[in-house]
Structures are given as C-alpha cells and as structure tokens.
C-alpha atoms as a PDB file:
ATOM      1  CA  UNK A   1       0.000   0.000   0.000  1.00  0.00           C
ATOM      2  CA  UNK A   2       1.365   3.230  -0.664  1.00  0.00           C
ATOM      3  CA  UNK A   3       1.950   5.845   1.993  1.00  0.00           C
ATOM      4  CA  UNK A   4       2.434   9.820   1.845  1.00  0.00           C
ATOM      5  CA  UNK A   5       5.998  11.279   2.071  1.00  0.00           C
ATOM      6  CA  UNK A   6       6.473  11.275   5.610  1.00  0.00           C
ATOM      7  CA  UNK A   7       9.269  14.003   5.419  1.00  0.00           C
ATOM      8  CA  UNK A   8       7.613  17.305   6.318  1.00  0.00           C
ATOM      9  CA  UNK A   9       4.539  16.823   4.322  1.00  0.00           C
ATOM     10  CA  UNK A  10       1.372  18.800   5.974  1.00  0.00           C
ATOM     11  CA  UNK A  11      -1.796  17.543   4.121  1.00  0.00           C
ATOM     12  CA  UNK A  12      -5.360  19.605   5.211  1.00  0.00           C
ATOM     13  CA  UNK A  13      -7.950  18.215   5.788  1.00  0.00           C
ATOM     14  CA  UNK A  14     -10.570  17.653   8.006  1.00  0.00           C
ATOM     15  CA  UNK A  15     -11.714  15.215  10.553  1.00  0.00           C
ATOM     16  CA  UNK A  16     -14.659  13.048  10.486  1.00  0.00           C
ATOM     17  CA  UNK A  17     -15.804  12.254  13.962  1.00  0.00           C
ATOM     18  CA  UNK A  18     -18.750   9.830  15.474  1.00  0.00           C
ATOM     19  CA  UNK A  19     -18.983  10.109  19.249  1.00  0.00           C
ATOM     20  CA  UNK A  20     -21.707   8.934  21.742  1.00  0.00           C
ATOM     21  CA  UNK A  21     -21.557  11.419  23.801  1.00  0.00           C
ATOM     22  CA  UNK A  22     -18.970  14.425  23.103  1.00  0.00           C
ATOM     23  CA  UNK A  23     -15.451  14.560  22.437  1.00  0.00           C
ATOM     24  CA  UNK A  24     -13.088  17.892  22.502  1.00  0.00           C
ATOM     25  CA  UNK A  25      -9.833  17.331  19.898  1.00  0.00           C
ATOM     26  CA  UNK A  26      -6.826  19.420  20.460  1.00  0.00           C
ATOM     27  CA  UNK A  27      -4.135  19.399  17.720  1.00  0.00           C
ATOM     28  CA  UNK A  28      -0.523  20.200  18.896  1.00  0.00           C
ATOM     29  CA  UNK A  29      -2.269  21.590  22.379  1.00  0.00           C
ATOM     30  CA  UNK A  30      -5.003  23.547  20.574  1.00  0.00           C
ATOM     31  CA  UNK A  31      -8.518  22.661  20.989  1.00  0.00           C
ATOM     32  CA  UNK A  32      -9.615  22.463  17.370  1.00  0.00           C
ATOM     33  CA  UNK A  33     -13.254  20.814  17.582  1.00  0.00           C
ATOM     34  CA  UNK A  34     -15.911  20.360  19.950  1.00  0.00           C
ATOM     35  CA  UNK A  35     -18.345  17.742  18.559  1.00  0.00           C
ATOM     36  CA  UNK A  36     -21.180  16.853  20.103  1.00  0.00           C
ATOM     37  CA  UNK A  37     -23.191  13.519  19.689  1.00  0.00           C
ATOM     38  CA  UNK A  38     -23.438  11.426  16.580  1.00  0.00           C
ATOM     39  CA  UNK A  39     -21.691  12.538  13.687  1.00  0.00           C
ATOM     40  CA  UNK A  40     -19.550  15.462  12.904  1.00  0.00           C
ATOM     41  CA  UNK A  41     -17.125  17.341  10.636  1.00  0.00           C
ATOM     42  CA  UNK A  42     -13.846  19.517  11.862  1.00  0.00           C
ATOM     43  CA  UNK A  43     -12.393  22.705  10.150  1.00  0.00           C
ATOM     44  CA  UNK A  44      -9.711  22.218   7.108  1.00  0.00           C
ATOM     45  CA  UNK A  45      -6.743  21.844   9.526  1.00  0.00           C
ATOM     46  CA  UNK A  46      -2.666  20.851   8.348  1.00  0.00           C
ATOM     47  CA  UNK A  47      -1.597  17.359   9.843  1.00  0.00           C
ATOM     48  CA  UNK A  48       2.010  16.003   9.666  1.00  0.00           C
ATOM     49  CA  UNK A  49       3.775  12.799  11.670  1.00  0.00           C
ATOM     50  CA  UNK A  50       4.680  13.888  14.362  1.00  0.00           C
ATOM     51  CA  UNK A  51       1.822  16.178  15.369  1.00  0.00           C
ATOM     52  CA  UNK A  52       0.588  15.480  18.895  1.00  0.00           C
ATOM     53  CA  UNK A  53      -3.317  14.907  19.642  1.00  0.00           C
ATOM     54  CA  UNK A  54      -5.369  14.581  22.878  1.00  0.00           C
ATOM     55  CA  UNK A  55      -9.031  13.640  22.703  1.00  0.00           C
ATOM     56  CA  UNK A  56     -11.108  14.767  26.104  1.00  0.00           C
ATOM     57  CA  UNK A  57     -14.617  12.285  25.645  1.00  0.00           C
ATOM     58  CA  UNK A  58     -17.016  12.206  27.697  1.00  0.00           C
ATOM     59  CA  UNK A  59     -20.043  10.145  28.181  1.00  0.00           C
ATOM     60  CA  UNK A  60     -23.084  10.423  30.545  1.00  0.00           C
ATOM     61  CA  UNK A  61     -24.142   6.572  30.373  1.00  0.00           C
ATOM     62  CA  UNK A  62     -25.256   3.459  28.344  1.00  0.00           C
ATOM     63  CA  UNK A  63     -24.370   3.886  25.044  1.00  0.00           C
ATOM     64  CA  UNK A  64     -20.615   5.003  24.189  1.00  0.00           C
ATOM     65  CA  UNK A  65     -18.034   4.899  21.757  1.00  0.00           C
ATOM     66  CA  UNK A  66     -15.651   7.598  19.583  1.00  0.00           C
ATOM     67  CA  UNK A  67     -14.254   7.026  15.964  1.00  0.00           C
ATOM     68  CA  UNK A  68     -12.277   9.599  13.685  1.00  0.00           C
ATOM     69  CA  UNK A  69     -10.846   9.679  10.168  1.00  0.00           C
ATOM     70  CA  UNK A  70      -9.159  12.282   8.427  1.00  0.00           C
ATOM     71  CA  UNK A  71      -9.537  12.808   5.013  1.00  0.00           C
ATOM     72  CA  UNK A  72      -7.459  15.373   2.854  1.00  0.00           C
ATOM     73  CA  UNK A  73      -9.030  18.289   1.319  1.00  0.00           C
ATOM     74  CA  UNK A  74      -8.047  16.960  -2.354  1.00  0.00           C
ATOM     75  CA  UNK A  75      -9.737  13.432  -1.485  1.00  0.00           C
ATOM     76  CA  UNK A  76      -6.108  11.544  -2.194  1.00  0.00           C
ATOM     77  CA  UNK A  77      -5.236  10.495   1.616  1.00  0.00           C
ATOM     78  CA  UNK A  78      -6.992   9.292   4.540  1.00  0.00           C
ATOM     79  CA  UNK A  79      -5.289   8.738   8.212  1.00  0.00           C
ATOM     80  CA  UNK A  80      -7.068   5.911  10.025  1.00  0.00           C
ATOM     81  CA  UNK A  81      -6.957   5.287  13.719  1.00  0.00           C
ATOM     82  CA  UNK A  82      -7.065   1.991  15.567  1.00  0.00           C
ATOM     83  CA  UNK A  83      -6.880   1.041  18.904  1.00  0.00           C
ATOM     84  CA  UNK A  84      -3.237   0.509  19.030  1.00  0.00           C
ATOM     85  CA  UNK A  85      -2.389   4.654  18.172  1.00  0.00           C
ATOM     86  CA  UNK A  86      -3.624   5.823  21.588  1.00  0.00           C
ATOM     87  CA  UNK A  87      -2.618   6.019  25.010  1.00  0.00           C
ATOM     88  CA  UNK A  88      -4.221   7.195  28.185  1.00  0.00           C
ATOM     89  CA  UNK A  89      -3.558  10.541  29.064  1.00  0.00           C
ATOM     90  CA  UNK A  90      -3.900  11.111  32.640  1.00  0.00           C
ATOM     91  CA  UNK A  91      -3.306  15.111  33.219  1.00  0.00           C
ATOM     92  CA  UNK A  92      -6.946  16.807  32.037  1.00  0.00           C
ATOM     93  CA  UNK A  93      -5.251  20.038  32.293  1.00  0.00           C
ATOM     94  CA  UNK A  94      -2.414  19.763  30.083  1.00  0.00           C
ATOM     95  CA  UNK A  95      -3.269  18.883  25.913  1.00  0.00           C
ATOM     96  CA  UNK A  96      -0.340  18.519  24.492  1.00  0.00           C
ATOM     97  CA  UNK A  97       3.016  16.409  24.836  1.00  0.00           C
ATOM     98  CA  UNK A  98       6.769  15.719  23.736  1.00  0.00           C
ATOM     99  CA  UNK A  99       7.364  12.313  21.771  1.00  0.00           C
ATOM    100  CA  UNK A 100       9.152  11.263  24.758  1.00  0.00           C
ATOM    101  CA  UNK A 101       6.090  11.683  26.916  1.00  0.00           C
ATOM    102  CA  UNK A 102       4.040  10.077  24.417  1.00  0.00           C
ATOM    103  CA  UNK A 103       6.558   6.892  24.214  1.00  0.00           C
ATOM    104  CA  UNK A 104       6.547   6.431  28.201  1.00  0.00           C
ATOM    105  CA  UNK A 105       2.792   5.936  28.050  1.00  0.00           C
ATOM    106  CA  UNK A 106       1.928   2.140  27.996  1.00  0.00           C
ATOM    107  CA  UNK A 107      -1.998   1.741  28.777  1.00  0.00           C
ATOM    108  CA  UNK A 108      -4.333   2.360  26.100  1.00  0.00           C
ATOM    109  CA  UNK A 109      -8.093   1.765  24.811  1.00  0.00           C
ATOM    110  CA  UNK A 110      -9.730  -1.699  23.290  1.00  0.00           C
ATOM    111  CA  UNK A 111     -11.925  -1.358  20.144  1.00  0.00           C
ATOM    112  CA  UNK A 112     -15.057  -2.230  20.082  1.00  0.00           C
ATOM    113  CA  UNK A 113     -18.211  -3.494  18.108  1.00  0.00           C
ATOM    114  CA  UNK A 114     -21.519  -3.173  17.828  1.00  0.00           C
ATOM    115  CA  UNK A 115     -22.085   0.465  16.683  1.00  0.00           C
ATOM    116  CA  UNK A 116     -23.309   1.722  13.670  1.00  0.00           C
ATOM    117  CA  UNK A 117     -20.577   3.172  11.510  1.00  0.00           C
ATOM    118  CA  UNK A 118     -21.577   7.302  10.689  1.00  0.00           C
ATOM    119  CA  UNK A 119     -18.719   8.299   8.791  1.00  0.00           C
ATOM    120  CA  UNK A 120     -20.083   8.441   5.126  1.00  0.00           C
ATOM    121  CA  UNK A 121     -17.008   6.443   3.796  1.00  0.00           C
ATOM    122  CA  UNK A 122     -14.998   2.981   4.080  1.00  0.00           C
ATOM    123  CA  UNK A 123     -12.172   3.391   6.822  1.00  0.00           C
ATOM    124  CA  UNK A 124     -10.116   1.173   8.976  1.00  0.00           C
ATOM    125  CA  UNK A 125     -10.672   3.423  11.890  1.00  0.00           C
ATOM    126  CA  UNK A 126     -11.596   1.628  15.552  1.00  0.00           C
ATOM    127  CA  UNK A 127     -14.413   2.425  17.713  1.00  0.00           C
ATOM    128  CA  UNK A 128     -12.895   2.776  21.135  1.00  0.00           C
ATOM    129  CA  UNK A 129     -13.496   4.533  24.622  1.00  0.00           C
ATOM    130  CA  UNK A 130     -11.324   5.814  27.867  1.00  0.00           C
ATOM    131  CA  UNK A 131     -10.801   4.475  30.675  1.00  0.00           C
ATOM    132  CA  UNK A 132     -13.858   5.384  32.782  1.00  0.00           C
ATOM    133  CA  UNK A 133     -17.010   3.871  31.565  1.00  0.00           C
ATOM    134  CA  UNK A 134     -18.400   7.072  32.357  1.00  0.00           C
ATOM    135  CA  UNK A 135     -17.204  10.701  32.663  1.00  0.00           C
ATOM    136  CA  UNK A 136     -14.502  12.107  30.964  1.00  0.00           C
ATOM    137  CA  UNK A 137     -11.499  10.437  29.862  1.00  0.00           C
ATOM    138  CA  UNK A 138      -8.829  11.761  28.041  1.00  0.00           C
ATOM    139  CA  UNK A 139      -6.883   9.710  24.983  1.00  0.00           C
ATOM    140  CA  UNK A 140      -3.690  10.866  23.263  1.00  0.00           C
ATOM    141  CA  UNK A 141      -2.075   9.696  19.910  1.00  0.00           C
ATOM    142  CA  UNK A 142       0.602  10.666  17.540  1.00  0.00           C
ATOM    143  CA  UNK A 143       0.257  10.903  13.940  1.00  0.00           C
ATOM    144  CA  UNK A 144       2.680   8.525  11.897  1.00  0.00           C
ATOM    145  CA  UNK A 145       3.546   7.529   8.931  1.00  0.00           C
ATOM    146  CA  UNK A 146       1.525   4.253   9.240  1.00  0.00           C
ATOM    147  CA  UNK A 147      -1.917   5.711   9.941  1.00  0.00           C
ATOM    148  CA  UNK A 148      -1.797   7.474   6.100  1.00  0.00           C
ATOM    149  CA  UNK A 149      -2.867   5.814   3.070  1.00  0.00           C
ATOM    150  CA  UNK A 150      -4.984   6.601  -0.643  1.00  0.00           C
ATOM    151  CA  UNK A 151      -8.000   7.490   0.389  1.00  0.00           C
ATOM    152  CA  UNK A 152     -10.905   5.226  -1.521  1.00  0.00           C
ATOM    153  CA  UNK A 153     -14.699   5.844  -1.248  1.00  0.00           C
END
C-alpha cells in the first residue's frame, strides 16, 4: 500500500468524527473541535507525523463509543486510527506532549463493536473509549507515517 511522504509533508484536511456522547480534539495543544453527539465534521486543519493529539470524551451513560478519520481536502489520503495509536492521558489540564512523553505511556483503549458506523465512507478506523465507563477520559495519539494511506470511497 502506498503511503504519503512522511518528510515534512502537511496535508489539510478535516476530521470526520462519530462520538456517543462528546469529544473535545486538540491538535498540537489547541482545541480544534468540539463535537457533540453522533456525527460530525472539523475545520480544514494541516496534519504532519509527528503532530501530537489529545481527545477529552465524555459520556453520561449506556451507550458510548468515539471514531475519527481524516480525510485530505483533495480526497487523495486518509489517516485511520485503531486502537493501538492511543494512550491514556492522565493530566486533564495539560493537551499537548513531547514524543518522549508520548513513548513512556503504555496503557491504552480496546476497540469495540456493535455500533453503527456514521462516517459516510470505508475506513479502517476503531471504535474505542477511555478508561472510565463514564465521565470524561482523556486519549492521546501521535500521527505517523503508518496511519496514512490513498483514500478510496
């Protein structure tokens, strides 16, 4: 499968999120997007490896679950996220993180099943939660190489 040029390539884009309840994404410690149940679209923003990413979701009970994709602006690449890309983050006051920091973290989230996919498109993406079944939980992830690929419909 081919990849993007992982040498200082930013691609924009946006991201596609489905959350049950809310989720808050902050890019490189800046919030970015708020969404809000169900599904949702981000504004164009520039990813590269190596950018940082927390994910503050929250969840008030039963149902639950949080998915993203990013797609680039031109439709040729799409990032996908499993389960194995994030880590607890365990300091709700601090959103972003050195690749050092990131490496040291060990525990992260499970996927999944059982929900109804909402982003309009085929991805590889995971459903997958914190670590409080309810509440908020915060998730971090950095974006490599491996998580880019052609983007197909």
């Amino acid at each position: 499968m081919a990849q993007a040029d992982s040498k200082a390539v930013m691609i924009r884009g946006k991201f596609y999120i489905d959350v049950d309840d809310t989720c808050k994404l902050y890019l490189n410690g800046k919030l970015i997007h708020h969404a809000q149940e169900n599904f949702s679209i981000t504004p164009e923003v520039a990813l590269t490896v190596g950018d940082r990413m927390v994910v503050h979701v929250w969840d008030g009970g039963n149902a639950k679950g949080f998915k993203m994709v990013f797609v680039s602006t031109d439709k040729k690449w799409q990032f996908t996220f499993n389960d194995k890309c994030y880590r607890y983050w365990r300091d709700p006051e601090v959103f972003d993180f050195t690749a050092k920091e990131f490496q040291a973290l060990k525990d992260g989230p499970k996927k999944f099943g059982g929900k109804t996919d909402r982003i309009p498109f085929k991805n590889q993406s995971d459903y997958i939660w914190g670590d409080k079944p309810t509440g908020s939980s915060w998730l971090a992830l950095m974006i490599t190489k491996n998580m880019v690929a052609p983007f197909k419909q």
